[in-house]
C-alpha atoms as a PDB file:
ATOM      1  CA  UNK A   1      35.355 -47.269 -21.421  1.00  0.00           C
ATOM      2  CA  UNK A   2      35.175 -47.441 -17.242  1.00  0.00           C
ATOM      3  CA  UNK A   3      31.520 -48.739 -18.057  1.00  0.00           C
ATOM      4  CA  UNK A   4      32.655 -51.303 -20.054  1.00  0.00           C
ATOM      5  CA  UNK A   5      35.490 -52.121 -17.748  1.00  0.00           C
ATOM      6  CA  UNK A   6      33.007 -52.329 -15.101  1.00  0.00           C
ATOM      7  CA  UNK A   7      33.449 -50.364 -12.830  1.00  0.00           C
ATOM      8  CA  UNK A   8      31.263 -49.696 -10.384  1.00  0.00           C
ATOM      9  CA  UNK A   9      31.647 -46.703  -7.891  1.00  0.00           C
ATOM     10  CA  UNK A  10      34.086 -43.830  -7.357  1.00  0.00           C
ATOM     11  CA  UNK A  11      34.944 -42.609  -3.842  1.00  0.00           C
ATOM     12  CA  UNK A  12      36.844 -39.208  -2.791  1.00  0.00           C
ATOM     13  CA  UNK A  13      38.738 -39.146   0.318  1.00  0.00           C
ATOM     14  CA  UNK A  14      42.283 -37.930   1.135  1.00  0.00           C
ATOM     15  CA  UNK A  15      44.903 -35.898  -0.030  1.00  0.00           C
ATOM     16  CA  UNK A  16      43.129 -33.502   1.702  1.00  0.00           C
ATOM     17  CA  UNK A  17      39.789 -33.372   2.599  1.00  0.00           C
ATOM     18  CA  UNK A  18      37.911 -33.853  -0.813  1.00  0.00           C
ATOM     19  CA  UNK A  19      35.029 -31.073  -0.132  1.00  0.00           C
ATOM     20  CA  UNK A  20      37.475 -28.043  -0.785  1.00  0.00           C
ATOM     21  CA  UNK A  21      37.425 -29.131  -4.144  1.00  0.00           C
ATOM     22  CA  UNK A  22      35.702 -26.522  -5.636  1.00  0.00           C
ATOM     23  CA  UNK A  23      34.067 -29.084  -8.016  1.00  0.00           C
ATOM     24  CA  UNK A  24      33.216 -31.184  -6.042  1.00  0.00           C
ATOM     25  CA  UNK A  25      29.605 -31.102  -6.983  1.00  0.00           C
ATOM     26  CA  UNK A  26      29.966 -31.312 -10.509  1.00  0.00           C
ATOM     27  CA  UNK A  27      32.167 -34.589  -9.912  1.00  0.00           C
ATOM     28  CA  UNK A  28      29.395 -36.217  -8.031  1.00  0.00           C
ATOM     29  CA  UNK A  29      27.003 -35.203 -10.654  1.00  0.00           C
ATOM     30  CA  UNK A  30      29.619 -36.496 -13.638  1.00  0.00           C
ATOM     31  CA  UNK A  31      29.439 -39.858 -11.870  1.00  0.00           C
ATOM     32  CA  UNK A  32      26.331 -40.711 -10.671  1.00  0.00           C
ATOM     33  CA  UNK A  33      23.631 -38.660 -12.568  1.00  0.00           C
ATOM     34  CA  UNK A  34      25.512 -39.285 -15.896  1.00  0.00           C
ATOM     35  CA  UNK A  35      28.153 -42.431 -15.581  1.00  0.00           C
ATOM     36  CA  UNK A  36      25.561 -43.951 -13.103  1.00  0.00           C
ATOM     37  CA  UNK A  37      28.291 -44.852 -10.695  1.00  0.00           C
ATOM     38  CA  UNK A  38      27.691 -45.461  -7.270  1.00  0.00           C
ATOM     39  CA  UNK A  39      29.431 -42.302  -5.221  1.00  0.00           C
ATOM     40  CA  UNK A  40      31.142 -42.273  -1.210  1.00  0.00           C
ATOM     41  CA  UNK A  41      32.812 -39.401   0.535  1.00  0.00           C
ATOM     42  CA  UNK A  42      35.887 -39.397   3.229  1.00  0.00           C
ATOM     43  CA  UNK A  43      35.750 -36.027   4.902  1.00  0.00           C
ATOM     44  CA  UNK A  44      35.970 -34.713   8.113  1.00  0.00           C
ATOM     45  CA  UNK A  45      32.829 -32.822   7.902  1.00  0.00           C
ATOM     46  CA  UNK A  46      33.948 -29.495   8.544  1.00  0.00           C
ATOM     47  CA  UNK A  47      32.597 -28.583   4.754  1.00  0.00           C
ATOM     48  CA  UNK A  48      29.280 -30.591   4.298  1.00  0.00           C
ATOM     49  CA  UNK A  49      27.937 -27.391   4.068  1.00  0.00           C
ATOM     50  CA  UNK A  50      29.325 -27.144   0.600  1.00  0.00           C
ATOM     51  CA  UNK A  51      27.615 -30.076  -0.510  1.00  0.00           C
ATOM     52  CA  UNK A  52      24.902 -28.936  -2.529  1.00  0.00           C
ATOM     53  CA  UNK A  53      20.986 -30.842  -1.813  1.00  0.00           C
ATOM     54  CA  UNK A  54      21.664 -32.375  -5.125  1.00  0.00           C
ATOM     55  CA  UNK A  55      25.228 -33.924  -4.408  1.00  0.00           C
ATOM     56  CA  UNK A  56      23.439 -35.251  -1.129  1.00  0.00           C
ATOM     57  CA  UNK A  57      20.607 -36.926  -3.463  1.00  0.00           C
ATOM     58  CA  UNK A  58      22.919 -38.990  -5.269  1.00  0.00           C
ATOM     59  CA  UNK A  59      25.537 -39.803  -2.677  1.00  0.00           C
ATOM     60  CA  UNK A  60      25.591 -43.185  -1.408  1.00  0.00           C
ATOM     61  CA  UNK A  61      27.606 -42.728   2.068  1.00  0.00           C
ATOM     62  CA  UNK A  62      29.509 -40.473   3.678  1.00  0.00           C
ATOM     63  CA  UNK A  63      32.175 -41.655   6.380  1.00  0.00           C
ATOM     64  CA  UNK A  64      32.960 -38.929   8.943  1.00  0.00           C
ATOM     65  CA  UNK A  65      36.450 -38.731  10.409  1.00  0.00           C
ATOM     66  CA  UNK A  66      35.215 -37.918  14.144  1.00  0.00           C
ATOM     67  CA  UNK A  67      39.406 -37.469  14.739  1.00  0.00           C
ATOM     68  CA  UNK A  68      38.372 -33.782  13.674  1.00  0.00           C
ATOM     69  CA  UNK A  69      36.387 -32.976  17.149  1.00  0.00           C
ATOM     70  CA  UNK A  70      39.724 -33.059  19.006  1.00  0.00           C
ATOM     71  CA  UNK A  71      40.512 -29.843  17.430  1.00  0.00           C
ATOM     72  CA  UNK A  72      37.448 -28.181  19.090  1.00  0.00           C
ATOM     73  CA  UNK A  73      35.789 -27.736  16.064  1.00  0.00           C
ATOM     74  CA  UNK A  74      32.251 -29.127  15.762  1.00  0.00           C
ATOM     75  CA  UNK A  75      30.704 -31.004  12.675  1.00  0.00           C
ATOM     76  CA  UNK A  76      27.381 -29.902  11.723  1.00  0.00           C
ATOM     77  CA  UNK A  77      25.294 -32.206   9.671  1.00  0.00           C
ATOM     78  CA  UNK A  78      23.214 -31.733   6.471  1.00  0.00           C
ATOM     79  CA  UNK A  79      20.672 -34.044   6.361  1.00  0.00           C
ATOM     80  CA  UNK A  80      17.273 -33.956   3.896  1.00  0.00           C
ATOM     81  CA  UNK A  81      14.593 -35.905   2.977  1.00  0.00           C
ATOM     82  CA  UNK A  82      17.011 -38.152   0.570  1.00  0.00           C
ATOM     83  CA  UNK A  83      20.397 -37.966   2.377  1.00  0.00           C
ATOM     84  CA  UNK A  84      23.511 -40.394   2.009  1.00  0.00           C
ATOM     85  CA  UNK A  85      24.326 -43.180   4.965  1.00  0.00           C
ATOM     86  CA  UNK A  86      26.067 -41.576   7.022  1.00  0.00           C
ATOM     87  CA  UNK A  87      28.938 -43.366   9.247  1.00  0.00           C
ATOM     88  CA  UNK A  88      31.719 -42.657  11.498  1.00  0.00           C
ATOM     89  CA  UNK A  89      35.138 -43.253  12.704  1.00  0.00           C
ATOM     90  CA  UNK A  90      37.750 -42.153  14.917  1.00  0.00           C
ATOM     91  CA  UNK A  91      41.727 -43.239  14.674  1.00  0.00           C
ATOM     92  CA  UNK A  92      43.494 -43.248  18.200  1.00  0.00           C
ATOM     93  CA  UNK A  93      46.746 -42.205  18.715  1.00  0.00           C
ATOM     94  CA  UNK A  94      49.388 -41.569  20.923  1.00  0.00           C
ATOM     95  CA  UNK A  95      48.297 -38.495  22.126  1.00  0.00           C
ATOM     96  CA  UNK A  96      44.684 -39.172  22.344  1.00  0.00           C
ATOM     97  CA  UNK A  97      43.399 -39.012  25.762  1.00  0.00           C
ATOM     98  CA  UNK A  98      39.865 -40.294  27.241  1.00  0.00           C
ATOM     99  CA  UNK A  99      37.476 -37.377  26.787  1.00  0.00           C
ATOM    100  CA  UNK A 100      38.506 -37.507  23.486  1.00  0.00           C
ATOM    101  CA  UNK A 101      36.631 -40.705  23.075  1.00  0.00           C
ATOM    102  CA  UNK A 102      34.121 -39.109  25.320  1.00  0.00           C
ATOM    103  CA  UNK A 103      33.434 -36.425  22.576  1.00  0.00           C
ATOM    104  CA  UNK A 104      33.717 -38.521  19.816  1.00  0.00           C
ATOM    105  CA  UNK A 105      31.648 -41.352  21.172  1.00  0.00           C
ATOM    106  CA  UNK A 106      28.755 -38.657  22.486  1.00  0.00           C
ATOM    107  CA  UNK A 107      28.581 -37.162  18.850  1.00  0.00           C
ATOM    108  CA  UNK A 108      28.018 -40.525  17.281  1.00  0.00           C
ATOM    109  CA  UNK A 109      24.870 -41.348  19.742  1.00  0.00           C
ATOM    110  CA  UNK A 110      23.760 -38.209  19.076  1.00  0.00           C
ATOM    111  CA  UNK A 111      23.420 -38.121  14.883  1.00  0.00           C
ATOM    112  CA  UNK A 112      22.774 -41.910  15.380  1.00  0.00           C
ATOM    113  CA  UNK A 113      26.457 -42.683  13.459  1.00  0.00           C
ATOM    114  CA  UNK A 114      27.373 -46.382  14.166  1.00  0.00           C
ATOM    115  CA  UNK A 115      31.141 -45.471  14.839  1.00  0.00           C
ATOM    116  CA  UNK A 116      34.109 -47.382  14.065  1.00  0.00           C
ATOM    117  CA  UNK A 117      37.259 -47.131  16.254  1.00  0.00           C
ATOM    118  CA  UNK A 118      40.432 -48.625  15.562  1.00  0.00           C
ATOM    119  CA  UNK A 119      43.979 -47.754  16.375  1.00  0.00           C
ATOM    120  CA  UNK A 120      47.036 -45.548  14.695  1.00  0.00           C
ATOM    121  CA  UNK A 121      48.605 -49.215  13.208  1.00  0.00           C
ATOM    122  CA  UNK A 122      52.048 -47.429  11.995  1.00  0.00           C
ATOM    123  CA  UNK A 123      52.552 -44.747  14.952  1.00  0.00           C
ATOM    124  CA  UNK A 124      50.608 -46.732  17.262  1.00  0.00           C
ATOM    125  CA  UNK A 125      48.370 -45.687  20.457  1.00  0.00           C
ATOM    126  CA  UNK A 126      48.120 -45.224  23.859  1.00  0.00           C
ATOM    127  CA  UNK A 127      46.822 -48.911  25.503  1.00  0.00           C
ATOM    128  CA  UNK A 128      45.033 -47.022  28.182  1.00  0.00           C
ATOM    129  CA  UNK A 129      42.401 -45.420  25.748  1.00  0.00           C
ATOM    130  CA  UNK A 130      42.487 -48.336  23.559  1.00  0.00           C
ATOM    131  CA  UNK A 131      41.189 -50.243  26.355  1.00  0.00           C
ATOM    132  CA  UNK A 132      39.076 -47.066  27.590  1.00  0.00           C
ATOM    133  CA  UNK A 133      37.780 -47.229  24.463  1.00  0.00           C
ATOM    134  CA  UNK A 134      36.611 -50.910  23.820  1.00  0.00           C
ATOM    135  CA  UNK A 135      34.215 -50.486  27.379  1.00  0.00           C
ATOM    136  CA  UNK A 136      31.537 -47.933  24.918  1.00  0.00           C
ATOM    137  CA  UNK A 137      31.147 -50.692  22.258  1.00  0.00           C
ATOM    138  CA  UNK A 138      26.987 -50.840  21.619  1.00  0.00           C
ATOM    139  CA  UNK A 139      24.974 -51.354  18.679  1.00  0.00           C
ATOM    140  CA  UNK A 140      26.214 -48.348  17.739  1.00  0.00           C
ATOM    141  CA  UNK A 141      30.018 -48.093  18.704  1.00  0.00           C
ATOM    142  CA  UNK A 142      32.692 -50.424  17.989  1.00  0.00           C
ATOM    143  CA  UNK A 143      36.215 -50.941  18.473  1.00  0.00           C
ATOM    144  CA  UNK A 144      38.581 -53.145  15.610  1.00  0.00           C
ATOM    145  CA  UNK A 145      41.849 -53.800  16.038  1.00  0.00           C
ATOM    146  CA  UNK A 146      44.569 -52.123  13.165  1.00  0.00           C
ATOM    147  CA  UNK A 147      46.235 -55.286  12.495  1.00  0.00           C
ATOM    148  CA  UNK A 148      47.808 -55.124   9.012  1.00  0.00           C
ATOM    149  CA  UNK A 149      51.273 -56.711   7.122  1.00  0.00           C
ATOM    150  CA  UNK A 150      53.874 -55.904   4.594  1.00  0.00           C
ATOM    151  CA  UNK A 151      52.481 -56.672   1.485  1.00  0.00           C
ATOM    152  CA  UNK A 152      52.263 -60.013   0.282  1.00  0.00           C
ATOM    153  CA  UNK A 153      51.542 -59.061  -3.471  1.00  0.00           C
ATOM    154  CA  UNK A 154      50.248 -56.241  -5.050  1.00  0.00           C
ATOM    155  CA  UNK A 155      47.002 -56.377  -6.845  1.00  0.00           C
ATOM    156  CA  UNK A 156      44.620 -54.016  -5.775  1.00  0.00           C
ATOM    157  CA  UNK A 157      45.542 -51.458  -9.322  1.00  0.00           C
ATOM    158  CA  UNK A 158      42.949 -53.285 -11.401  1.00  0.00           C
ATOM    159  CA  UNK A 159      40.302 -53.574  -7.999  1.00  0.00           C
ATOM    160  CA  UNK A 160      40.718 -50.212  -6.273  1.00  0.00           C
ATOM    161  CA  UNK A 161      43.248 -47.553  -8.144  1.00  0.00           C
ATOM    162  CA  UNK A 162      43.871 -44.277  -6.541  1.00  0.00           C
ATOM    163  CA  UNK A 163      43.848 -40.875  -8.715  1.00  0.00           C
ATOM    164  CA  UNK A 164      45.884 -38.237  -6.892  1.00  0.00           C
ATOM    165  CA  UNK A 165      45.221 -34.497  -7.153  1.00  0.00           C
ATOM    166  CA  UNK A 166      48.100 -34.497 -10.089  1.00  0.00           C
ATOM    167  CA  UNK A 167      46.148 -36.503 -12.190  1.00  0.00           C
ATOM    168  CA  UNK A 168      48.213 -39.189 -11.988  1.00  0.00           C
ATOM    169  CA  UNK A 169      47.028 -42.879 -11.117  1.00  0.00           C
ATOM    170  CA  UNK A 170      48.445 -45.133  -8.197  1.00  0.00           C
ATOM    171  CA  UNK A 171      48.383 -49.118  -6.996  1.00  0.00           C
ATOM    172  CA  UNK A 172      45.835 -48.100  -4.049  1.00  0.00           C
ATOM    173  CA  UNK A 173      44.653 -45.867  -1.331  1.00  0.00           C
ATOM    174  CA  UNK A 174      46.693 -47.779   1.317  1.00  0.00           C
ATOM    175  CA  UNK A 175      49.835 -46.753  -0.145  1.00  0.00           C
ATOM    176  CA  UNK A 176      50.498 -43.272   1.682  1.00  0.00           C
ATOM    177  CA  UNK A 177      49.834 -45.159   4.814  1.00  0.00           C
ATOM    178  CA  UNK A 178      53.318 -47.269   4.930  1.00  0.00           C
ATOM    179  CA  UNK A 179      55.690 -46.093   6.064  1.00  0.00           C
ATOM    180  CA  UNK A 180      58.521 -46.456   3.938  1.00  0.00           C
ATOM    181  CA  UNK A 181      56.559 -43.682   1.517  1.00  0.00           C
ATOM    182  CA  UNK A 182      56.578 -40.350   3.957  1.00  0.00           C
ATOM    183  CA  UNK A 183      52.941 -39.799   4.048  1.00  0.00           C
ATOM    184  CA  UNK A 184      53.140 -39.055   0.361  1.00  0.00           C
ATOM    185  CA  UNK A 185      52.523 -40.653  -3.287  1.00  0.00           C
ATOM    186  CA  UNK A 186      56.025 -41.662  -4.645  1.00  0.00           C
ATOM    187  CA  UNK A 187      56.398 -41.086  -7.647  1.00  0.00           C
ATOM    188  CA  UNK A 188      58.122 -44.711  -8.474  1.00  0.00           C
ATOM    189  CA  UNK A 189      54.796 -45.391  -7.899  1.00  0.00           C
ATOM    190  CA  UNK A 190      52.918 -43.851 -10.888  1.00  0.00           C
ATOM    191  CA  UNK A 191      50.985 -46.194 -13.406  1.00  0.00           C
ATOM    192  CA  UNK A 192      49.633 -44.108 -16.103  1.00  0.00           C
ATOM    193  CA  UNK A 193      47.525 -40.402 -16.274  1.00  0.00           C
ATOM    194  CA  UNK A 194      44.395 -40.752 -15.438  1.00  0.00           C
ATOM    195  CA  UNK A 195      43.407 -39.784 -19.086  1.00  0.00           C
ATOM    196  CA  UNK A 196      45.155 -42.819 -20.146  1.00  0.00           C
ATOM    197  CA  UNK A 197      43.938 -45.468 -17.253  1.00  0.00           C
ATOM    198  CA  UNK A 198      41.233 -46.980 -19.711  1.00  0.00           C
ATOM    199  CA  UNK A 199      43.416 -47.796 -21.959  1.00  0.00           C
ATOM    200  CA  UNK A 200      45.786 -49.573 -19.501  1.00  0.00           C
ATOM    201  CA  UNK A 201      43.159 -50.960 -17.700  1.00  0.00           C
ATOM    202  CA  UNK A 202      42.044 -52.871 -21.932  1.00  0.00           C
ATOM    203  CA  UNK A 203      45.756 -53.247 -22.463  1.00  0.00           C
ATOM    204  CA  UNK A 204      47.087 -55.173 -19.348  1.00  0.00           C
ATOM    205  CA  UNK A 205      46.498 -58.535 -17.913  1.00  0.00           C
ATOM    206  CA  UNK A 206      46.246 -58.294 -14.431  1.00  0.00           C
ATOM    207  CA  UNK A 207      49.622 -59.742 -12.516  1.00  0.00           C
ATOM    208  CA  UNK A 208      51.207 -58.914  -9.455  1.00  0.00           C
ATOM    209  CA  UNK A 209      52.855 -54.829  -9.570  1.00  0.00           C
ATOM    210  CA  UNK A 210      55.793 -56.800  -7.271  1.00  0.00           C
ATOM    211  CA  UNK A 211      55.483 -53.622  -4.887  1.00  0.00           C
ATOM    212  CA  UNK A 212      56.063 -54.850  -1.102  1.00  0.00           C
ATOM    213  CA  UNK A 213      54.932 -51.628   1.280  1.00  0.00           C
ATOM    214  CA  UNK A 214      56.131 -52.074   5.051  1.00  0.00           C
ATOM    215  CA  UNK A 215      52.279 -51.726   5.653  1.00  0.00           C
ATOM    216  CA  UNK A 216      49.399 -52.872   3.662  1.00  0.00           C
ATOM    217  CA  UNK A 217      46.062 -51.724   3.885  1.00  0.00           C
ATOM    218  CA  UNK A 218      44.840 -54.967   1.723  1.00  0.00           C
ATOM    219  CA  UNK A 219      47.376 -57.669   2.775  1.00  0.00           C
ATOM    220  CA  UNK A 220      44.336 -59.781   2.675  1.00  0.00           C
ATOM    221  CA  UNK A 221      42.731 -58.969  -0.373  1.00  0.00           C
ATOM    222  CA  UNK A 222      46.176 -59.283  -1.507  1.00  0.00           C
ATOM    223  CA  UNK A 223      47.013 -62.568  -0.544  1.00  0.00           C
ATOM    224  CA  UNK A 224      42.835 -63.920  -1.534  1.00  0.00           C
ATOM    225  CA  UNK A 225      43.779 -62.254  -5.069  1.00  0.00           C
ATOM    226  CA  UNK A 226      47.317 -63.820  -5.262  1.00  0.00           C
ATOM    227  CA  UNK A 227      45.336 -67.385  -4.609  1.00  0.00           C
ATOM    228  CA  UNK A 228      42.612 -67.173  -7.042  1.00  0.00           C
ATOM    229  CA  UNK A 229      44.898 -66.112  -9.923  1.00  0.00           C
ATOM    230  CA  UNK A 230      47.242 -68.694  -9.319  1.00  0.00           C
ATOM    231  CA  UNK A 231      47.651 -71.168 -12.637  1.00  0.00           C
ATOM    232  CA  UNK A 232      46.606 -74.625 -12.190  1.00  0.00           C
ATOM    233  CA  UNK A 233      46.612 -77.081 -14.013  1.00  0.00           C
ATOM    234  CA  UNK A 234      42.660 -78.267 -13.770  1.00  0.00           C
ATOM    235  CA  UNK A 235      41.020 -75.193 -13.232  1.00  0.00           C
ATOM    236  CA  UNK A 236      37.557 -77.092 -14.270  1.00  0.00           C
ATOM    237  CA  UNK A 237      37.922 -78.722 -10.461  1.00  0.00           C
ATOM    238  CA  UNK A 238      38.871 -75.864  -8.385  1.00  0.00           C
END
């Protein structure tokens, strides 16, 4: 049914870092090998190990959260003859301090990672290693603002669900990120099961959910989506 619905790739990221799943293989080999789904990882590296050579194979990309090195923990990297892209980024914050950056920006040049840095846009970050920051941009390394709205509509269910770890299915992966919802999932949130998402996804036109988070992730893609489904009268000359 997903097939048919056209869908296209599945990625794993939060909640917790997605390689202590314990399946975690057998999920990358579900949908690439036998859905033929395109596959990318969120982690913060500290488990690539338990990627097996296979999983690497058949992954697509793998985004490293570089915000793990200020723990003093190190990242080590599996690479093979047939590896995923690999890419970085690195979220400042209010307590982030210069050789932070140093660390984060020296690992990057190392492995080669072009690495993305941005700011914390709900708790924000301190200007002083924003701006420390934005001097190592390179062909490599470089610096976007966080610069996102309340929600003008909500569309991004039938682009870009979410499944949380209790098998139940939410608007989007921006939504723990406002913060009018605690770092957390509400549950007022909750479409359907995930064993029950295909069926939703045959049974209902796509309109606007009407949720309006503080902070929106896709206030853009919102807002492009809200546009093109708009009724109008010629559509033949739009």
């Amino acid at each position: 049914m997903f097939r048919l619905k056209g869908v296209k790739a599945v990625e794993f990221s939060g909640g917790g870092d997605p390689l202590l799943w314990d399946r975690i293989n057998e999920a990358v080999g579900l949908c690439t090998t036998v859905l033929g789904k395109k596959v990318g990882i969120i982690t913060n590296g500290l488990a690539l190990g338990k990627l097996s050579d296979r999983s690497l194979k058949h992954i697509d990309w793998i985004r490293l959260s570089l915000n793990t090195l200020d723990t003093g923990k190190d990242i080590e990297m599996k690479r093979g003859i047939e590896t995923p892209d690999y890419t970085a980024c690195y979220i400042i914050g209010r307590k982030t301090k210069c050789i932070d950056i140093d660390v984060a920006v020296s690992f990057a040049l190392k492995h080669s990672l072009p690495l993305r840095i941005t700011e914390d846009a709900i708790h924000g970050a301190d200007i002083g290693v924003v701006n420390y920051a934005i001097n190592f941009t390179s062909d490599l390394v470089f610096y976007t603002p966080s610069i996102y709205s309340p929600t003008p509509s909500c569309y991004m269910a039938f682009w870009k669900p979410v499944v949380d770890w209790d098998g139940w299915v939410y608007p989007c992966p921006s939504l723990c990120l406002s913060p009018d919802s605690n770092a957390s999932l509400p549950r007022k949130y909750r479409i359907c099961k995930l064993k029950d998402l295909a069926e939703w996804i045959e049974d209902t036109e796509v309109y606007d959910l009407g949720h309006r988070c503080e902070y929106c992730k896709y206030s853009s893609q919102n807002s492009f989506l809200s546009q093109v489904l708009q009724d109008v009268k010629y559509p033949e000359f739009v």
